[in-house]
Protein backbone atom coordinates (compact mmCIF):
# COMPACT_ATOMS: atom_id res chain seq x y z
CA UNK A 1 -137.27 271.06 -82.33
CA UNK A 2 -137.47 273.86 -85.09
CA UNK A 3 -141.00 275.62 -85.76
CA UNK A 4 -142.89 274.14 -88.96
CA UNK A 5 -142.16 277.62 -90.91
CA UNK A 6 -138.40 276.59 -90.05
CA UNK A 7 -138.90 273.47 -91.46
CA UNK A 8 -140.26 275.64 -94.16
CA UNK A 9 -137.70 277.96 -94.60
CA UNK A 10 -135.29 275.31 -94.61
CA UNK A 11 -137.20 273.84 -97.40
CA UNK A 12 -137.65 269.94 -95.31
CA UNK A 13 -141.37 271.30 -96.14
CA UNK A 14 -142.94 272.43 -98.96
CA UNK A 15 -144.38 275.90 -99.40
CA UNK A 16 -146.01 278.38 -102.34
CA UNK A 17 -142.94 280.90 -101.70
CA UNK A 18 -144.76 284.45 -103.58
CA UNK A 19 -140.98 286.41 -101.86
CA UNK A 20 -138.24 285.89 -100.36
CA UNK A 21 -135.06 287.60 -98.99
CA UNK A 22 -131.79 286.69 -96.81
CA UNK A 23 -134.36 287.70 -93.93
CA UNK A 24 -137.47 286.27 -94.87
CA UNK A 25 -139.84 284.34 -96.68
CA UNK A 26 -143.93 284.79 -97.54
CA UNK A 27 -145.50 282.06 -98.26
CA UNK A 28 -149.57 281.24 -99.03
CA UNK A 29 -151.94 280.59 -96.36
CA UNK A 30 -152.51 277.04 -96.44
CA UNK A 31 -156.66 278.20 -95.12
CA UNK A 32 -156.77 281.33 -96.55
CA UNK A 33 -159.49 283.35 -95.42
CA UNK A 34 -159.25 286.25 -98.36
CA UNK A 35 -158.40 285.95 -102.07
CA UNK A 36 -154.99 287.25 -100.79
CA UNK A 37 -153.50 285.32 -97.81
CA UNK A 38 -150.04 285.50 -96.92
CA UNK A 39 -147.86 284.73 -94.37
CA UNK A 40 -144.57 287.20 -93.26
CA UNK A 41 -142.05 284.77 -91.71
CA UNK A 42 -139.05 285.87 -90.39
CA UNK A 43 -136.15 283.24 -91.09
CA UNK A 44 -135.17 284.67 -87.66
CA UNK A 45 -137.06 282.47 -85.02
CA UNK A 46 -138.83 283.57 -82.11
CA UNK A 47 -141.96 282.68 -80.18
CA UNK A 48 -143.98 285.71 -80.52
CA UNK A 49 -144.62 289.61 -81.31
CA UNK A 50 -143.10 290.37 -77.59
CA UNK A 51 -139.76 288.38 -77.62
CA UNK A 52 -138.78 289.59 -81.29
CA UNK A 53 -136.64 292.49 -81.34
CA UNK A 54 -137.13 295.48 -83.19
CA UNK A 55 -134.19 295.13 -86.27
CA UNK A 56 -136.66 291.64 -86.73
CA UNK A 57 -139.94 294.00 -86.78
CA UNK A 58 -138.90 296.83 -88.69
CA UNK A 59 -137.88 294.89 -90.86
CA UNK A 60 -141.40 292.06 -91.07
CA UNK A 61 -142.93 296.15 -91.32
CA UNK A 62 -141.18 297.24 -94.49
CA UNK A 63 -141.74 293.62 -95.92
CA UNK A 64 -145.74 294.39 -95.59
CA UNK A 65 -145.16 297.42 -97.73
CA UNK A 66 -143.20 295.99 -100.36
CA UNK A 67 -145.76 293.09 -100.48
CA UNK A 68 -148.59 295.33 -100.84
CA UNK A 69 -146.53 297.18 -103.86
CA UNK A 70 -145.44 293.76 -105.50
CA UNK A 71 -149.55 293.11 -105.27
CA UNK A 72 -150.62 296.09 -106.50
CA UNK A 73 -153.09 296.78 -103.28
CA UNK A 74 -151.49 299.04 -101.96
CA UNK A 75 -154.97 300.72 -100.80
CA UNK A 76 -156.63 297.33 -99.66
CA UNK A 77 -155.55 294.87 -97.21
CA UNK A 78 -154.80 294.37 -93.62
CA UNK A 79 -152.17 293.02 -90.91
CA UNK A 80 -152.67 289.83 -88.45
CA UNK A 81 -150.25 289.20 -86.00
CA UNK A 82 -151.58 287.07 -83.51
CA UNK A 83 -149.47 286.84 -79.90
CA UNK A 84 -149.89 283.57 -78.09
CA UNK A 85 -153.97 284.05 -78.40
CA UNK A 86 -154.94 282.65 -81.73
CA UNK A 87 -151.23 281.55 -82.50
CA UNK A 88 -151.19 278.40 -83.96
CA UNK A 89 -147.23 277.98 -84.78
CA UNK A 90 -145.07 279.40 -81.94
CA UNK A 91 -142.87 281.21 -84.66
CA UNK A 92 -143.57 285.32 -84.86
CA UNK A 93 -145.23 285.80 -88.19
CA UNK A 94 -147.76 288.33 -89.82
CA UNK A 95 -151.41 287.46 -91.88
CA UNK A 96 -151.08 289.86 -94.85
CA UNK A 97 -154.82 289.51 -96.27
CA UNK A 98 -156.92 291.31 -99.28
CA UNK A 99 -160.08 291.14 -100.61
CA UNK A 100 -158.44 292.19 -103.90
CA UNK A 101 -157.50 289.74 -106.91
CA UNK A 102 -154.09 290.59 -107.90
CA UNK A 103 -152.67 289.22 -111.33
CA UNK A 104 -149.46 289.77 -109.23
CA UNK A 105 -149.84 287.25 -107.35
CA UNK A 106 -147.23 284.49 -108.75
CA UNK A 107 -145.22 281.87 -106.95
CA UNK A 108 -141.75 281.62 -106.97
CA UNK A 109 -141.86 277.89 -106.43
């Protein structure tokens, strides 16, 4: 059975969608616990951090920088990426959170 963020990224589910590429897709927390809460899916699926390989995490990595940019907080926000401890959907994906308020911060749909 596909992961809800499949479900998601096959739109069967609805999402706030702030980016997306052929590769990707980052979505809003549906509990955020910042102002900023996003979530780094790769449209790839796997489990967890440990049975991703790298193309799939250099790649979630560069998407954390352009986020930030797109944002504008560049200087203020962290990473989340929790492995089978805390992990509440068994599909890899990365809590991009700020304190911040960014005007930036539009949805796509």
């Amino acid at each position: 059975m596909p992961s809800l963020f499949t479900r998601i990224i096959n739109r069967e589910l609805p999402a706030k969608i702030f980016y997306e590429t052929d590769d990707v897709i980052v979505i809003a927390d549906i509990n955020p616990k910042e102002k900023i809460h996003l979530l780094l899916i790769p449209k790839k699926e796997s489990t967890n951090f440990y049975q991703t390989d790298s193309e799939t995490l250099i790649m979630l990595n560069k998407t954390v920088k352009t986020v930030a940019e797109k944002l504008g907080v560049e200087d203020s926000f962290r990473i989340v990426i929790n492995n089978g401890f805390g992990q509440e959907v068994d599909h890899l994906h990365y809590h991009f959170l700020s304190p911040k308020n960014s005007d930036k911060l539009c949805w796509l749909e």
